[in-house]
C-alpha atoms as a PDB file:
ATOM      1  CA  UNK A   1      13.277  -4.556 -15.661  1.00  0.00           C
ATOM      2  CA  UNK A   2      12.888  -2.307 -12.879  1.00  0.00           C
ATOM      3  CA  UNK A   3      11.464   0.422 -15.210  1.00  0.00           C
ATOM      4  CA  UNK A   4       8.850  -1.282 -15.636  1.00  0.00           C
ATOM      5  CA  UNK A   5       8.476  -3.487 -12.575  1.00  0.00           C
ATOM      6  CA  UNK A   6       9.466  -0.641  -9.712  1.00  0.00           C
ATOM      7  CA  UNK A   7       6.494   1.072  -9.302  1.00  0.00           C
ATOM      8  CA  UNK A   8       4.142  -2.376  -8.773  1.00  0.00           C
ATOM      9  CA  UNK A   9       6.178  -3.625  -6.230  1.00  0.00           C
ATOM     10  CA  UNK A  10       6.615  -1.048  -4.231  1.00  0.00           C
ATOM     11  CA  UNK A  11       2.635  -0.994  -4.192  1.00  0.00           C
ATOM     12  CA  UNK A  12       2.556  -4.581  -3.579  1.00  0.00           C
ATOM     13  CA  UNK A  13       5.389  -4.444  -0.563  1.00  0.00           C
ATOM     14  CA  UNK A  14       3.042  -1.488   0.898  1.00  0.00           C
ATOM     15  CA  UNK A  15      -0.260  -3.626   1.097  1.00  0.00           C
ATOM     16  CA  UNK A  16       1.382  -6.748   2.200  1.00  0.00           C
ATOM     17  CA  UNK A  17       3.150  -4.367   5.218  1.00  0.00           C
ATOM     18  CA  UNK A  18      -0.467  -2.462   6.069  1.00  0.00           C
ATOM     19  CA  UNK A  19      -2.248  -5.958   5.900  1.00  0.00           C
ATOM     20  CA  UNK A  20       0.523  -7.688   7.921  1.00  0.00           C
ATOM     21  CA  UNK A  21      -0.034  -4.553  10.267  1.00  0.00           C
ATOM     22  CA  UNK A  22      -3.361  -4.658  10.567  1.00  0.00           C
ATOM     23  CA  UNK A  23      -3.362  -8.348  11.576  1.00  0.00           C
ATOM     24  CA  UNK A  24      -0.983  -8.217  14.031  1.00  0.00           C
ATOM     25  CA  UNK A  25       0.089  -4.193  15.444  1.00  0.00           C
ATOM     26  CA  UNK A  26      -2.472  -2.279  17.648  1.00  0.00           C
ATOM     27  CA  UNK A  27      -2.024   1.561  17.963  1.00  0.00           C
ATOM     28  CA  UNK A  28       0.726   2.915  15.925  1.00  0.00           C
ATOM     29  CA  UNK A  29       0.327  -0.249  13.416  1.00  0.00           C
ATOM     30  CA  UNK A  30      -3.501   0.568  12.978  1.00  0.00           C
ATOM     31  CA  UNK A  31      -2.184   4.008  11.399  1.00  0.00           C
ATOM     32  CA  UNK A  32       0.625   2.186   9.363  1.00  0.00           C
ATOM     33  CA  UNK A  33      -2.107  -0.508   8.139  1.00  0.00           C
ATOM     34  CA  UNK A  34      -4.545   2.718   7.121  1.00  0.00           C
ATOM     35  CA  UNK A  35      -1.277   3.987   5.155  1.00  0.00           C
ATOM     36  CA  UNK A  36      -0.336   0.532   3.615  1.00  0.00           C
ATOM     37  CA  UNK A  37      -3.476   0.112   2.327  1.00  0.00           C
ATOM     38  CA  UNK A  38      -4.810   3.130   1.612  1.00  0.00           C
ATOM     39  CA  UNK A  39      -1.715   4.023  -1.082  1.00  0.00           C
ATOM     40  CA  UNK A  40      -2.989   1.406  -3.565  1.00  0.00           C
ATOM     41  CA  UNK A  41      -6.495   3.171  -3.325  1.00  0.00           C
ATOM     42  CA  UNK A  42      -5.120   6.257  -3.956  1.00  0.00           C
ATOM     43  CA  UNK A  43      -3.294   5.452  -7.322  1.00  0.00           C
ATOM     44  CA  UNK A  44      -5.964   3.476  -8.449  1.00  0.00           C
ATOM     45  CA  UNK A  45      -8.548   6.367  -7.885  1.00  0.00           C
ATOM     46  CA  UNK A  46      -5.841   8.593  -9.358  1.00  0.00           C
ATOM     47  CA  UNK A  47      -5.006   6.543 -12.200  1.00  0.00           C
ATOM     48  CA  UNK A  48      -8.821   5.842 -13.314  1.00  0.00           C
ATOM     49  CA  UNK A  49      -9.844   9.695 -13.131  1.00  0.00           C
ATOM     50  CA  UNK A  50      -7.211  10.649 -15.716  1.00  0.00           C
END
């Protein structure tokens, strides 16, 4: 289950932390809401040039 499951919800835990981040955290939490939601970006962009 994890095998196939692991990977999407570690994406999904990292938006829902840089969105909670983003709503709430100034300073440091701007830079972990950049991270949290950038990471999904990334593997999309990576996934859809291959």
């Amino acid at each position: 289950m994890m095998r196939i499951w692991g990977w999407p919800l570690v994406i999904a835990l990292l938006s829902a932390v840089g969105l909670i981040a983003g709503l709430v955290a100034d300073g440091a939490g701007d830079v972990l809401s950049w991270a949290g939601l950038g990471v999904p970006v990334l593997v999309v962009l990576r996934c859809g040039l291959r």
